[in-house]
C-alpha atoms as a PDB file:
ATOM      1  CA  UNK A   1     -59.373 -80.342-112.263  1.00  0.00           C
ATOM      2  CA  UNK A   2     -63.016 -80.135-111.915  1.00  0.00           C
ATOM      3  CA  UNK A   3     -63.414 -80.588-115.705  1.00  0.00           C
ATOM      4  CA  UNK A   4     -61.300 -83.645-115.839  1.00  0.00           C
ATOM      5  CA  UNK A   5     -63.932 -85.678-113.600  1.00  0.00           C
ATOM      6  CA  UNK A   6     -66.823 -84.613-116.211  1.00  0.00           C
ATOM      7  CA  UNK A   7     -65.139 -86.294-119.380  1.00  0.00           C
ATOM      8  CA  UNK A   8     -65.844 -90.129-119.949  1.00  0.00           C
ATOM      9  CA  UNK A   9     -63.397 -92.801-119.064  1.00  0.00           C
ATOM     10  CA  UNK A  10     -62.395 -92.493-123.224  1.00  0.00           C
ATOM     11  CA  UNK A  11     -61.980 -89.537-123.098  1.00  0.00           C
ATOM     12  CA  UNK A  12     -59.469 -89.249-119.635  1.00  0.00           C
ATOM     13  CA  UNK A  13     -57.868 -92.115-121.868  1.00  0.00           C
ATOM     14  CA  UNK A  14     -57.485 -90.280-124.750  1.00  0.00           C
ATOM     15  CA  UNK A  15     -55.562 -87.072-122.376  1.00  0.00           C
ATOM     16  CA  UNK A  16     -53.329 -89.288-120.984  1.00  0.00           C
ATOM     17  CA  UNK A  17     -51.842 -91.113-124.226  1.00  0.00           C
ATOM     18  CA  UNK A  18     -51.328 -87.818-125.847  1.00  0.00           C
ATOM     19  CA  UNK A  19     -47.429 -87.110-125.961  1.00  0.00           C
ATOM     20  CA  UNK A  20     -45.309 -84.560-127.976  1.00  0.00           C
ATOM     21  CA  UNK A  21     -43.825 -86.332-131.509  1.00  0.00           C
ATOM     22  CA  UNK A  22     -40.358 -85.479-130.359  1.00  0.00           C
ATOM     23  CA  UNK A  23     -40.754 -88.068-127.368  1.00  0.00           C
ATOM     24  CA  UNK A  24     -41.304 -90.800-130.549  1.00  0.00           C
ATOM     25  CA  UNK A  25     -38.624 -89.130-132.421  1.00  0.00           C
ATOM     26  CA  UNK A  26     -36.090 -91.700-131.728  1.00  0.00           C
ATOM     27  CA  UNK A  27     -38.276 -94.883-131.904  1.00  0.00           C
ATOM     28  CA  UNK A  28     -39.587 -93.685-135.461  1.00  0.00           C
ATOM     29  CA  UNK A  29     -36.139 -93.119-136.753  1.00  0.00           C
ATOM     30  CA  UNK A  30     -35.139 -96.275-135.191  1.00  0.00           C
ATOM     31  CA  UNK A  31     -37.798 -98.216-137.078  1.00  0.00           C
ATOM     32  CA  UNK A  32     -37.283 -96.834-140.351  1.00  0.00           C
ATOM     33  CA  UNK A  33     -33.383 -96.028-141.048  1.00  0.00           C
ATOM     34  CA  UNK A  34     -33.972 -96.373-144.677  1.00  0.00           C
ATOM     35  CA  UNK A  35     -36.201 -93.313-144.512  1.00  0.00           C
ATOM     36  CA  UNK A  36     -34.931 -90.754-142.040  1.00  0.00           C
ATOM     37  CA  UNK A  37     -35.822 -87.862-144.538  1.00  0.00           C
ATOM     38  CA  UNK A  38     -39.428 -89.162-145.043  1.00  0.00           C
ATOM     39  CA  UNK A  39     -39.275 -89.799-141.388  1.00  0.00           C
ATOM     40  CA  UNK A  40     -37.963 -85.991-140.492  1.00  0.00           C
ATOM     41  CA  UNK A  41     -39.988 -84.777-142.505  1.00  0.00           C
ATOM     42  CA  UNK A  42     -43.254 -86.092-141.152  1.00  0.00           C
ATOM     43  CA  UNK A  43     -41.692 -85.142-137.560  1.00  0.00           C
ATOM     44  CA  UNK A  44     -41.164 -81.356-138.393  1.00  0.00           C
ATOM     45  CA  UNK A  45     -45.059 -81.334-139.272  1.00  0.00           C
ATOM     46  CA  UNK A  46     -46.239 -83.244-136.562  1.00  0.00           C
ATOM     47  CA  UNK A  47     -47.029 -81.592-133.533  1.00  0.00           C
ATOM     48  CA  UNK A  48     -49.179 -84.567-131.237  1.00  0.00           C
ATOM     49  CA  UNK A  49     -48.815 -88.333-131.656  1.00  0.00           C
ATOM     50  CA  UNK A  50     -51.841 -89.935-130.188  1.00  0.00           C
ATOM     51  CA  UNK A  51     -52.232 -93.314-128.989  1.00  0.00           C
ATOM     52  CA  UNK A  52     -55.569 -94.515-129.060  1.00  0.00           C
ATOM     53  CA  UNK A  53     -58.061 -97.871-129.180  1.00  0.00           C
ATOM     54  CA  UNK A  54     -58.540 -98.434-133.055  1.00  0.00           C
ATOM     55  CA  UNK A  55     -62.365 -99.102-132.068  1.00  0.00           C
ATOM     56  CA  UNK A  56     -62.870 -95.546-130.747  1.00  0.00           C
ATOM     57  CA  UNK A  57     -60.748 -93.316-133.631  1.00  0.00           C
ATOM     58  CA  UNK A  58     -62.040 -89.310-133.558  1.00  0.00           C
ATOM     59  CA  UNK A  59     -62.267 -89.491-137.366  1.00  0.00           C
ATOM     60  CA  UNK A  60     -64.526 -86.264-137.029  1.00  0.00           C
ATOM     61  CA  UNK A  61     -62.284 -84.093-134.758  1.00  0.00           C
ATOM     62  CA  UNK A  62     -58.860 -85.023-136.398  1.00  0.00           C
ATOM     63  CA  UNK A  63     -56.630 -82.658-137.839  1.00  0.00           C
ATOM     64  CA  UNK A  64     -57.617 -82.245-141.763  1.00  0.00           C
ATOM     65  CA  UNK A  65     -55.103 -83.865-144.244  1.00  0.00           C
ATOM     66  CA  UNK A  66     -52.135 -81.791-145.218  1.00  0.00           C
ATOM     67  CA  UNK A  67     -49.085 -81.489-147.672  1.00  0.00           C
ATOM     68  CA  UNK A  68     -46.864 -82.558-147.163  1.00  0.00           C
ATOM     69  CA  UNK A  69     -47.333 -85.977-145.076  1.00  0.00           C
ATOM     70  CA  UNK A  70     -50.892 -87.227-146.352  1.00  0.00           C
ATOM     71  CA  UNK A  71     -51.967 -90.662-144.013  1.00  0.00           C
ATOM     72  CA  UNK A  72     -53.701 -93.415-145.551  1.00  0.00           C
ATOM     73  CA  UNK A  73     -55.421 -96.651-144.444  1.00  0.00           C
ATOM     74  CA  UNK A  74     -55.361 -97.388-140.531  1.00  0.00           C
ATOM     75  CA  UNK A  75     -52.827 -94.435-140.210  1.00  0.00           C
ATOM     76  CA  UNK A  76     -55.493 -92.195-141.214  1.00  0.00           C
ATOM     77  CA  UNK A  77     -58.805 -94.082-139.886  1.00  0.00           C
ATOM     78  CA  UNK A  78     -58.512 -97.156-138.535  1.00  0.00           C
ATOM     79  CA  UNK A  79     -60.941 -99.269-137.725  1.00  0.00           C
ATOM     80  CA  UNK A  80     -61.580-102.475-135.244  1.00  0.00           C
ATOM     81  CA  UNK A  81     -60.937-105.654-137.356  1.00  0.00           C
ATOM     82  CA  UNK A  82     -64.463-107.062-136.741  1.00  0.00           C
ATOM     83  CA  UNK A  83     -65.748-104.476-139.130  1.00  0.00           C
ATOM     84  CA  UNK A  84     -63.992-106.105-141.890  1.00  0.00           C
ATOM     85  CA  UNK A  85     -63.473-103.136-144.326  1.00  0.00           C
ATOM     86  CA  UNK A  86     -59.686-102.406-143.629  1.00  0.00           C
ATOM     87  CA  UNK A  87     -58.082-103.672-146.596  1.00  0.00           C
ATOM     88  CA  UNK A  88     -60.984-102.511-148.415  1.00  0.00           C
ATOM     89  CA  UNK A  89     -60.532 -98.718-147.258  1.00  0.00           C
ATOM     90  CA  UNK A  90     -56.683 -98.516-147.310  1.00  0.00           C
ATOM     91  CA  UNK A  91     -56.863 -99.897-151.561  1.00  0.00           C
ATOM     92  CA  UNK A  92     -59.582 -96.920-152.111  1.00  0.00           C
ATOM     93  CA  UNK A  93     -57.515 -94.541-149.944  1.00  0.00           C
ATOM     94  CA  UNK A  94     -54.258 -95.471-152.366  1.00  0.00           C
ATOM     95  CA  UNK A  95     -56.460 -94.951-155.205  1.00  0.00           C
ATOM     96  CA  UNK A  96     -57.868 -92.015-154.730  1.00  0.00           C
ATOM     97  CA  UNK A  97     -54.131 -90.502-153.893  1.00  0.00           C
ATOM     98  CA  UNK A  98     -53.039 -92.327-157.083  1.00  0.00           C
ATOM     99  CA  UNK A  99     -55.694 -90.524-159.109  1.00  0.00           C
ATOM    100  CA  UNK A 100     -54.811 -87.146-157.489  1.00  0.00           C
ATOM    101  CA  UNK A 101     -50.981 -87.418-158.427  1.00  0.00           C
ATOM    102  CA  UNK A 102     -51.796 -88.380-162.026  1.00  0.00           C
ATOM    103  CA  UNK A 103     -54.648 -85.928-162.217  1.00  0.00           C
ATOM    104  CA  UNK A 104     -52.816 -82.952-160.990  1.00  0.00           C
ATOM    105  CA  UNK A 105     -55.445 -82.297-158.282  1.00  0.00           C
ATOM    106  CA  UNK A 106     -54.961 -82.053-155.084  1.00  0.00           C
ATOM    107  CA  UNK A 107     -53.819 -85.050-152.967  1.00  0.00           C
ATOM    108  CA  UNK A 108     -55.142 -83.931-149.300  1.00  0.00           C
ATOM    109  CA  UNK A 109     -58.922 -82.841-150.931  1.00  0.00           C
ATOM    110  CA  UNK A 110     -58.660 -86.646-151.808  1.00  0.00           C
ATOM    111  CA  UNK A 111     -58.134 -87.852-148.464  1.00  0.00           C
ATOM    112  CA  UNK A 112     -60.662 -85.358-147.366  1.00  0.00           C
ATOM    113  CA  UNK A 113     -63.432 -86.599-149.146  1.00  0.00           C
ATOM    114  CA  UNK A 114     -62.132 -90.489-148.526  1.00  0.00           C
ATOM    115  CA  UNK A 115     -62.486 -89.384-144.342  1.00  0.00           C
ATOM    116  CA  UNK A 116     -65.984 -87.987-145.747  1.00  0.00           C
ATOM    117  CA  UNK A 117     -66.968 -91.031-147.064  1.00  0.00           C
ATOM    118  CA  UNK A 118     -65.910 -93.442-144.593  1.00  0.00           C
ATOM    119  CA  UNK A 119     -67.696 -91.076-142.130  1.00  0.00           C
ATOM    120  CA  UNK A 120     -70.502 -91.634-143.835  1.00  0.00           C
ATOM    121  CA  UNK A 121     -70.631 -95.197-144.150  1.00  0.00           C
ATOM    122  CA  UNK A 122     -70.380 -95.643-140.885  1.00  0.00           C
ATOM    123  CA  UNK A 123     -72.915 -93.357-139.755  1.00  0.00           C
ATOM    124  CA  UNK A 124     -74.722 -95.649-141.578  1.00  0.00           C
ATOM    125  CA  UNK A 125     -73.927 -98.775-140.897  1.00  0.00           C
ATOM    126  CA  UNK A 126     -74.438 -97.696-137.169  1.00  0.00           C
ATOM    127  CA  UNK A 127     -77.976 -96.811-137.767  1.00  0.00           C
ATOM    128  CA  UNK A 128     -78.385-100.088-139.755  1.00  0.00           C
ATOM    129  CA  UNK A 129     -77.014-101.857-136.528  1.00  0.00           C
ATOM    130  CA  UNK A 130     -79.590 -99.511-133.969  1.00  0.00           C
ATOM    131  CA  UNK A 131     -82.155 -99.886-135.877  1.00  0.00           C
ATOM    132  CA  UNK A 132     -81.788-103.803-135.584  1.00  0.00           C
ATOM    133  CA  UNK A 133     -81.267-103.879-131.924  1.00  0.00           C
ATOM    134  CA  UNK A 134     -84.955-102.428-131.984  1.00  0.00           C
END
């Protein structure tokens, strides 16, 4: 218990909206009939669903992409609207899995180094903002 009152308020947030993906089970086959299989699927290889503030997503310290349910765009990394780069990221994310399929490499590496970059840019554009609050 002691440890609890040492993490941040975002991170006491981020405990308590962790829940098992068989408790979402039901609303995610509910909102896509048309797709139980793709739905199932993703289920059996999901262990944690985690609801969190798209302003504060642990890009860093997620689980790496995997065959075989790869995330792209805000279901891999979203981002807070005001940054203005979502649309942006999720056409490179679909392009960079489009060139793995057709390619014959591998489709998770792609995402990998899409997280990677993203990562990077906004290490960057953080410093940029720091640097102007100077």
């Amino acid at each position: 218990m002691e440890r609890q009152f040492q993490r941040s308020s975002v991170e006491r947030q981020n405990v308590r909206s962790r829940s098992t993906a068989a408790s979402w089970a039901g609303a995610i086959r509910q909102a896509a009939p048309a797709i139980t299989d793709l739905a199932d699927t993703m289920l059996s290889n999901t262990e944690t669903v985690r609801v969190i503030n798209a302003r504060n997503v642990p890009l860093t310290t997620a689980r790496p992409p995997s065959l075989p349910v790869l995330l792209c765009g805000d279901a891999d990394h979203a981002l807070t609207p005001a940054a203005g780069v979502g649309a942006r990221d999720a056409i490179e994310d679909a392009a960079a899995l489009v060139t793995a399929i057709t390619t014959g490499t591998d489709p998770a590496v792609a995402m990998a180094d899409r997280r990677r970059q993203i990562t990077e840019e906004r290490d960057r554009i953080a410093q940029l903002y720091q640097r102007s609050r100077k």
